[in-house]
C-alpha atoms as a PDB file:
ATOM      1  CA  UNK A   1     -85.498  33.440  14.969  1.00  0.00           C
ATOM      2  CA  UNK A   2     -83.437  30.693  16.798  1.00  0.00           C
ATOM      3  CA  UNK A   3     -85.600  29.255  20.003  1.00  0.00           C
ATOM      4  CA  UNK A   4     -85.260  26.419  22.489  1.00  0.00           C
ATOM      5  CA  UNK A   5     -88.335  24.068  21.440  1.00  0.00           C
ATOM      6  CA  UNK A   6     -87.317  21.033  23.844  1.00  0.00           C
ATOM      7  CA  UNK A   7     -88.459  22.620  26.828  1.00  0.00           C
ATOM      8  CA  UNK A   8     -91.669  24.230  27.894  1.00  0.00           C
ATOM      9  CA  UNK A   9     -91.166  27.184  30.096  1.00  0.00           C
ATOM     10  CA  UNK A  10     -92.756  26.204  33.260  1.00  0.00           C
ATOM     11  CA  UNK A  11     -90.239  23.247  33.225  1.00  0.00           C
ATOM     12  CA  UNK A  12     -87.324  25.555  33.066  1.00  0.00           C
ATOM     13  CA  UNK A  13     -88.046  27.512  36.042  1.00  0.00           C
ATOM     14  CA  UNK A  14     -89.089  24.454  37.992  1.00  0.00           C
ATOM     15  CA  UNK A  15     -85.186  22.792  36.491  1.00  0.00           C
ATOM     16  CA  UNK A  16     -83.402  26.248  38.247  1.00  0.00           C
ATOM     17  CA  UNK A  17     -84.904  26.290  41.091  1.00  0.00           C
ATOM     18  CA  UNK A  18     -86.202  30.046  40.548  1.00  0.00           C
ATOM     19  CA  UNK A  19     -89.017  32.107  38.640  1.00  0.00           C
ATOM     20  CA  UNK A  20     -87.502  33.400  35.403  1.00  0.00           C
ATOM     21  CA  UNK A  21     -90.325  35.009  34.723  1.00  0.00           C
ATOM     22  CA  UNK A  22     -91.006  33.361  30.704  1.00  0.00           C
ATOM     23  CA  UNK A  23     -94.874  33.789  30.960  1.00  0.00           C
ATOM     24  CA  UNK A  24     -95.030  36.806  31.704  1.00  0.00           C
ATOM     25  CA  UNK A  25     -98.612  37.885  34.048  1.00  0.00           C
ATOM     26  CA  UNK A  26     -98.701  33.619  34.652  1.00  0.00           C
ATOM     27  CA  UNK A  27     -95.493  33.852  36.841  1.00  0.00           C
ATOM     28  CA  UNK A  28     -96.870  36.425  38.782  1.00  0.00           C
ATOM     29  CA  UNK A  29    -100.152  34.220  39.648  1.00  0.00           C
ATOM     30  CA  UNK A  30    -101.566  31.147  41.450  1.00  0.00           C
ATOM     31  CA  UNK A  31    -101.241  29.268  38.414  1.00  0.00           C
ATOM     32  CA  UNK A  32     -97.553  29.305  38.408  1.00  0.00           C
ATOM     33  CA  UNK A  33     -96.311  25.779  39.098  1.00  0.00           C
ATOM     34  CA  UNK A  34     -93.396  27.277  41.483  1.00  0.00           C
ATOM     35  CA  UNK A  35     -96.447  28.590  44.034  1.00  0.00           C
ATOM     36  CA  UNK A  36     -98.200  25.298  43.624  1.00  0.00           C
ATOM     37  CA  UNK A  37     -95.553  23.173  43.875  1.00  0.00           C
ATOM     38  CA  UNK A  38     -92.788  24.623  44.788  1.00  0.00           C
ATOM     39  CA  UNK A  39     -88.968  24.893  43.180  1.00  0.00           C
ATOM     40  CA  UNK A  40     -89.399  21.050  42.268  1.00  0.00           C
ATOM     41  CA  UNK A  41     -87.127  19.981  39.614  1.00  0.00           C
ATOM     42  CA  UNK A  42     -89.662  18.680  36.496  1.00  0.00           C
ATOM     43  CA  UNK A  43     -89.987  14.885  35.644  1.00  0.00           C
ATOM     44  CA  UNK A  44     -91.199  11.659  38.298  1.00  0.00           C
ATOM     45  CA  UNK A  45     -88.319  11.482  40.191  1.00  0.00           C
ATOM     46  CA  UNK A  46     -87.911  15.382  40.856  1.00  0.00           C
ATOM     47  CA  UNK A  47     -88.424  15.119  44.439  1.00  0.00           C
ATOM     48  CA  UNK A  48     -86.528  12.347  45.291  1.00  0.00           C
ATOM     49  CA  UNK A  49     -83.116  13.825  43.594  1.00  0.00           C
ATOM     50  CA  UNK A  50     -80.997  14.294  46.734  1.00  0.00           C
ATOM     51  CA  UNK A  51     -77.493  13.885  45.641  1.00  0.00           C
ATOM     52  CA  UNK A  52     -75.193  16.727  45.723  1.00  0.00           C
ATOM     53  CA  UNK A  53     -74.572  18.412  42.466  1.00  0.00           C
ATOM     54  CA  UNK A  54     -70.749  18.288  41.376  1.00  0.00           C
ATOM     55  CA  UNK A  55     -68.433  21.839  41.102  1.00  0.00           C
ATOM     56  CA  UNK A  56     -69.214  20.837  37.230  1.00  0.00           C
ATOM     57  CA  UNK A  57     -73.081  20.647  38.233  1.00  0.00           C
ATOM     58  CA  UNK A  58     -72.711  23.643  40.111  1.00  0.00           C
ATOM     59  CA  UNK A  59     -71.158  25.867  37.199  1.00  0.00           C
ATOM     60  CA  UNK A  60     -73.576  24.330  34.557  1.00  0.00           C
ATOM     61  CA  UNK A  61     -76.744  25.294  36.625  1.00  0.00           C
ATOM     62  CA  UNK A  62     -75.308  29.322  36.899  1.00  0.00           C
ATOM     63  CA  UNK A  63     -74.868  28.926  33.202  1.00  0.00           C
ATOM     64  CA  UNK A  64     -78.050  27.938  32.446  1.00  0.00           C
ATOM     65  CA  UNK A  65     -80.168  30.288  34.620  1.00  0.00           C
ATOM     66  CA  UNK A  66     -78.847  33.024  33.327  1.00  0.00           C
ATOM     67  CA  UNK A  67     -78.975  31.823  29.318  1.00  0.00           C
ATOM     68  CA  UNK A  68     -82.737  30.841  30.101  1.00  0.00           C
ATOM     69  CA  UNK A  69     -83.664  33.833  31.880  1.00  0.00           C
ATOM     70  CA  UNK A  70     -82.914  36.250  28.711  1.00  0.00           C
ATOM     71  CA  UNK A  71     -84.040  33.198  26.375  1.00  0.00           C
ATOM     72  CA  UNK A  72     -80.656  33.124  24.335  1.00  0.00           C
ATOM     73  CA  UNK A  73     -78.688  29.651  23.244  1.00  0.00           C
ATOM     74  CA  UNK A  74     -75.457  28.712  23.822  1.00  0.00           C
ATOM     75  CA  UNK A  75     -73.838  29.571  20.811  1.00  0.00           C
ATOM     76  CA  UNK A  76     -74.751  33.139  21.610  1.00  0.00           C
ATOM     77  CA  UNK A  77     -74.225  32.977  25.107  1.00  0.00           C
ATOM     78  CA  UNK A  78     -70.597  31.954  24.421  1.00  0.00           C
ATOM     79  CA  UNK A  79     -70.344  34.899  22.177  1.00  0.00           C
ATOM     80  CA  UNK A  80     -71.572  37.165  24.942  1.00  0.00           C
ATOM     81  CA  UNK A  81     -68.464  35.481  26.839  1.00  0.00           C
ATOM     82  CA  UNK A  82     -65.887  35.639  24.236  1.00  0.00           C
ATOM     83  CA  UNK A  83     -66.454  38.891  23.458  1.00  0.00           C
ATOM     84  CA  UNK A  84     -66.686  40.104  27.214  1.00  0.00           C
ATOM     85  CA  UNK A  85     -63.002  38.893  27.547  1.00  0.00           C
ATOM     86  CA  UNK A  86     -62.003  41.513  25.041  1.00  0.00           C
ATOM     87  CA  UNK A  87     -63.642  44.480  27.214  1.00  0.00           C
ATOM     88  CA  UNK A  88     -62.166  46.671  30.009  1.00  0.00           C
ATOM     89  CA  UNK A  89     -63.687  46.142  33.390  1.00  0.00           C
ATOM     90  CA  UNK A  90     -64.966  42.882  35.113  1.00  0.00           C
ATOM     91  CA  UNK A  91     -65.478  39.938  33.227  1.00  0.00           C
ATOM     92  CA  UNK A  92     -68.418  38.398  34.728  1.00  0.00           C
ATOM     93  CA  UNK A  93     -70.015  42.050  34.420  1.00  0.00           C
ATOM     94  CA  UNK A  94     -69.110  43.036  31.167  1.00  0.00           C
ATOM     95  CA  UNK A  95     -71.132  39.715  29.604  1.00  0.00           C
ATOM     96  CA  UNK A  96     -74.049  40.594  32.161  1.00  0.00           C
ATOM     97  CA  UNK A  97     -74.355  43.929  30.844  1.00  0.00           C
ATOM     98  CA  UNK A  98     -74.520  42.789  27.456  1.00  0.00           C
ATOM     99  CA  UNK A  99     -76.845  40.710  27.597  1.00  0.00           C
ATOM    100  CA  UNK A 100     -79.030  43.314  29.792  1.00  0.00           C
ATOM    101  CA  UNK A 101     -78.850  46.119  27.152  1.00  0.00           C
ATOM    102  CA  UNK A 102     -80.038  43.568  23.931  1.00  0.00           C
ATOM    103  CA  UNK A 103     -82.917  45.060  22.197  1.00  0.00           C
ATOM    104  CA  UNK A 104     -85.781  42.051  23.632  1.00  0.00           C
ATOM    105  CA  UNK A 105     -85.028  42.526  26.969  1.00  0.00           C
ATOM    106  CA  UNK A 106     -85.322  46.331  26.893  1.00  0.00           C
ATOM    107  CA  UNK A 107     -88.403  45.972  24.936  1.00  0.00           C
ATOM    108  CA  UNK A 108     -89.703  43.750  28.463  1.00  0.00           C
ATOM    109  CA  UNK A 109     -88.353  46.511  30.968  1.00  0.00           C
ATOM    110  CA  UNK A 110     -90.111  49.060  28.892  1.00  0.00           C
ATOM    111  CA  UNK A 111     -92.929  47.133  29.268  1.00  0.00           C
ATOM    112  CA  UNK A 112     -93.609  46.715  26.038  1.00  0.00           C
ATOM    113  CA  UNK A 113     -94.297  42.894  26.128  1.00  0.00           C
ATOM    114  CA  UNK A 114     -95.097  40.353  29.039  1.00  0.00           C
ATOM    115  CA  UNK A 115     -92.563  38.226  28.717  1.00  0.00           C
ATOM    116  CA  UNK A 116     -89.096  37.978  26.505  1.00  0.00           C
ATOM    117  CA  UNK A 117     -90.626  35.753  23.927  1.00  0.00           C
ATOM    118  CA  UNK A 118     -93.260  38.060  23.463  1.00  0.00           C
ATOM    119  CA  UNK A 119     -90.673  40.989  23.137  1.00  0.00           C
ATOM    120  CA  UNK A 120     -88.851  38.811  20.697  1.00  0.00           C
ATOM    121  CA  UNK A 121     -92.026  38.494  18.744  1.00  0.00           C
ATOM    122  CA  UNK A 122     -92.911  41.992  18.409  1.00  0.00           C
ATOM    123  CA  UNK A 123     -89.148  42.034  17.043  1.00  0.00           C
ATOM    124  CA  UNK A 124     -89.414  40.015  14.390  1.00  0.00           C
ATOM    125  CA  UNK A 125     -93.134  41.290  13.581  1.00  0.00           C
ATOM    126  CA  UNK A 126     -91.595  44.275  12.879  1.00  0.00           C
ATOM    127  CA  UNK A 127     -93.525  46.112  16.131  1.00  0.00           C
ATOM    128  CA  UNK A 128     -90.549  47.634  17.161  1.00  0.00           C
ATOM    129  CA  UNK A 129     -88.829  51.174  16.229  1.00  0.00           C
ATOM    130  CA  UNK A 130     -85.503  52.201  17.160  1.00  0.00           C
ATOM    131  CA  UNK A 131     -84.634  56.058  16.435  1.00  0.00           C
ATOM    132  CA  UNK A 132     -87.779  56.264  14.614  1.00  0.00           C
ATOM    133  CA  UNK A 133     -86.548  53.207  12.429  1.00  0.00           C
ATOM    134  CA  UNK A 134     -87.545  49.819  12.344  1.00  0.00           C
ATOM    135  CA  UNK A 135     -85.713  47.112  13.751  1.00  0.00           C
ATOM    136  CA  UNK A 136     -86.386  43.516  13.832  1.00  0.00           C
ATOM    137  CA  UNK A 137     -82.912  41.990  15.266  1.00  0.00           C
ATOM    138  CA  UNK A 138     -83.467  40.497  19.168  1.00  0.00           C
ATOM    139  CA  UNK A 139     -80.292  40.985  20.092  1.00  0.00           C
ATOM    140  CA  UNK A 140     -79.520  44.724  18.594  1.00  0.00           C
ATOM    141  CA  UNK A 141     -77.447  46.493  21.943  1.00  0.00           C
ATOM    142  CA  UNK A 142     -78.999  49.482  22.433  1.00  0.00           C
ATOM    143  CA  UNK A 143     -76.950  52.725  23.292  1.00  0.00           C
ATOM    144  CA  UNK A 144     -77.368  55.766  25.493  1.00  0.00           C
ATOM    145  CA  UNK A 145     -79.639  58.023  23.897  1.00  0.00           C
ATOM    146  CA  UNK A 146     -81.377  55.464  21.725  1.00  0.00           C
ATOM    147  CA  UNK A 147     -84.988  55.667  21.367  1.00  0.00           C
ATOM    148  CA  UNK A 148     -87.115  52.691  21.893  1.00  0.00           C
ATOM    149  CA  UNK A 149     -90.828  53.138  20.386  1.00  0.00           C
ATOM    150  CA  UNK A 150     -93.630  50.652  19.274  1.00  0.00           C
ATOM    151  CA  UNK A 151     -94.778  50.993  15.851  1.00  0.00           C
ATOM    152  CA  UNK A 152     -98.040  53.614  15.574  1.00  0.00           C
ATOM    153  CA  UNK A 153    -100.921  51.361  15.200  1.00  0.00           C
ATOM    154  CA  UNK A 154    -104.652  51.763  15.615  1.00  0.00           C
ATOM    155  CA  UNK A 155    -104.432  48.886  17.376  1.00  0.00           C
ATOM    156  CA  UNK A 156    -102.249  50.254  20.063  1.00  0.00           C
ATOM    157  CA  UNK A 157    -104.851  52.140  22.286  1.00  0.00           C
ATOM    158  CA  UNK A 158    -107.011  48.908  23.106  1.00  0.00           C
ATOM    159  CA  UNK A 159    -103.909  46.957  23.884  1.00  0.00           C
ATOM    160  CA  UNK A 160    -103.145  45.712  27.280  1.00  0.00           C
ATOM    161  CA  UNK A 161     -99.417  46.515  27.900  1.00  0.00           C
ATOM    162  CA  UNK A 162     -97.535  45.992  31.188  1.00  0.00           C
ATOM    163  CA  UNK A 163     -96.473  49.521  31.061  1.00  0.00           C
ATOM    164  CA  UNK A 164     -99.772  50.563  31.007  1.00  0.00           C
ATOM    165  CA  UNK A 165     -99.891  49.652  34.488  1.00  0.00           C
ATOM    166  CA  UNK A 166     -99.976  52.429  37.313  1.00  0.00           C
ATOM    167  CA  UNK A 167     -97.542  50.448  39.215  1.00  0.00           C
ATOM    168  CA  UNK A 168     -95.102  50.059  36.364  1.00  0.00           C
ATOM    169  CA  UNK A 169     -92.455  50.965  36.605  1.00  0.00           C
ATOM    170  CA  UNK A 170     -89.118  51.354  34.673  1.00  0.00           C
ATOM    171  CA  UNK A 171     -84.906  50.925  35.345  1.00  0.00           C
ATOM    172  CA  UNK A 172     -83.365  53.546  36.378  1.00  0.00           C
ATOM    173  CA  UNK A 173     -81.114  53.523  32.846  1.00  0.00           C
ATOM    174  CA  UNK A 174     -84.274  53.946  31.217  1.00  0.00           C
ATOM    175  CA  UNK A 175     -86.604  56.596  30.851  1.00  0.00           C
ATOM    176  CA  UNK A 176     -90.203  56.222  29.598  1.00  0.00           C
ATOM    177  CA  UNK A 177     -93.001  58.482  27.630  1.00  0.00           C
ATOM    178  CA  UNK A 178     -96.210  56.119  28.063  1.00  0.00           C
ATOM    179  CA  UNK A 179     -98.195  58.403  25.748  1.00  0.00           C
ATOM    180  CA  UNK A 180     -96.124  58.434  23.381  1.00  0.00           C
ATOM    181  CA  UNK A 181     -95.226  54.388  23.988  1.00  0.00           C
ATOM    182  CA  UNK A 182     -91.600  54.900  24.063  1.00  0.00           C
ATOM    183  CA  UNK A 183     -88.847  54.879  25.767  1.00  0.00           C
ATOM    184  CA  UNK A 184     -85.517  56.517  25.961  1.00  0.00           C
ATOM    185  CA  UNK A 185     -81.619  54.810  27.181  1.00  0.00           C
ATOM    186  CA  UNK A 186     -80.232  57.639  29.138  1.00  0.00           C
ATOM    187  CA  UNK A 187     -77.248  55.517  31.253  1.00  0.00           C
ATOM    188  CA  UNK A 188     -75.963  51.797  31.286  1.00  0.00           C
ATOM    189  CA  UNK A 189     -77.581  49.665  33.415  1.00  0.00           C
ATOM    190  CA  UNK A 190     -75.199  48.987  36.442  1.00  0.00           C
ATOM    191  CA  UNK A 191     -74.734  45.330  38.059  1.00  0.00           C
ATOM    192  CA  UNK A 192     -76.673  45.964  41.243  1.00  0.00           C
ATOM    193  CA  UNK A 193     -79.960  47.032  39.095  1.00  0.00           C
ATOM    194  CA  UNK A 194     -79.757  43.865  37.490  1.00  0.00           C
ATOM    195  CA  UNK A 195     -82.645  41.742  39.069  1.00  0.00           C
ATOM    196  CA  UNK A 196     -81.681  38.420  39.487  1.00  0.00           C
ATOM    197  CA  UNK A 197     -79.597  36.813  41.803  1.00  0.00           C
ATOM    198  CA  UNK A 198     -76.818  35.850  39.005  1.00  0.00           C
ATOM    199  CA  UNK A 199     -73.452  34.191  39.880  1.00  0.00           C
ATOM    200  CA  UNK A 200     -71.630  35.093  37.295  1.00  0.00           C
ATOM    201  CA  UNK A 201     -68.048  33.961  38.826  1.00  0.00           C
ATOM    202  CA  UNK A 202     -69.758  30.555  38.062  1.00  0.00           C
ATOM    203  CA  UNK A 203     -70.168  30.950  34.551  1.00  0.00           C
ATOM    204  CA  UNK A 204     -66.454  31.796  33.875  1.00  0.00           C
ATOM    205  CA  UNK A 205     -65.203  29.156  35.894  1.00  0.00           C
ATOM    206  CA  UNK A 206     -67.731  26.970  33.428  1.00  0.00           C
ATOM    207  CA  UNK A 207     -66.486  28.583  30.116  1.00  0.00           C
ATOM    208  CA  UNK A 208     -62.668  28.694  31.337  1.00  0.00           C
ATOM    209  CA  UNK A 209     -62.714  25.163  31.845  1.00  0.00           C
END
């Protein structure tokens, strides 16, 4: 499983300016350097960077938000691009929406897992069942009708999973059974239920350059 090892994932959110929510239940506390410290870029001289970013700067920055927020790299995220091109519809949405329906970040809205990287771990563990069959590829795209589920377990009762919660709760594409820790894909996920704040006229002005 390919991972970004350079950068620890307080430093990313602090570099965009934004939570991004990698640490799951530590993003939502005190501890979280953004509510110390505010959106300080990382390193000594993060506060006294006061030049204005470039159109280039500008582009790279919506890019990289969006890449970090659903923890993929930039050969994939290219893909996502590329491949968003060929489909009918909006460009910018089309590559949104595939990265949206991948089989990690479902796994997070379902609650499933705090964070992405732990979603991608219980991937790769082999934790995760889709249509009753398991599944151990990050960034499977999941289709109406498909049947998310984590893998019957002992273990599962005593486990403390977000969607556990009584506040949890779900997208609206989504539909989930917490007894039976699974969750069903009943629509696509449409641009205004995606949560964060993405520009993604930015990124194909960065890719199209």
């Amino acid at each position: 499983m390919a991972r970004d090892t350079l950068h620890t994932k307080c430093r990313l959110c602090r570099r965009e300016g934004v939570k991004l929510y990698l640490k799951g239940a530590r993003c939502l506390s005190s501890k979280c350097p953004i509510e110390k410290k505010g959106a300080v870029p990382p390193g000594m001289h993060g506060l006294k960077r006061t030049s204005r970013p470039s159109s280039y700067g500008i582009q790279l920055r919506a890019k990289q938000k969006v890449k970090r927020f659903y923890g993929v790299l930039e050969r994939q995220m290219k893909k996502y691009y590329t491949q968003a091109k060929d489909m009918t519809g909006l460009l910018g949405e089309n590559m949104l929406f595939q990265l949206e329906i991948r089989l990690d970040n479902v796994v997070t809205q379902a609650g499933f897992g705090p964070s992405r990287s732990a979603a991608k771990q219980l991937i790769s563990h082999k934790k995760i069942m889709v249509n009753g069959q398991v599944l151990n590829v990050s960034s499977y795209q999941v289709k109406i009708n498909d049947v998310i589920s984590l893998k019957p377990s002992k273990k599962l009762d005593g486990m403390d999973f977000p969607f556990k919660d009584k506040d949890f709760k779900t997208p609206s594409w989504m539909v989930l059974t917490k007894d039976q820790h699974s969750v069903k894909i009943v629509n696509m996920p449409k641009r205004q239920e995606i949560s964060q704040d993405f520009e993604e006229n930015l990124i194909i002005e960065f890719y199209s350059r």
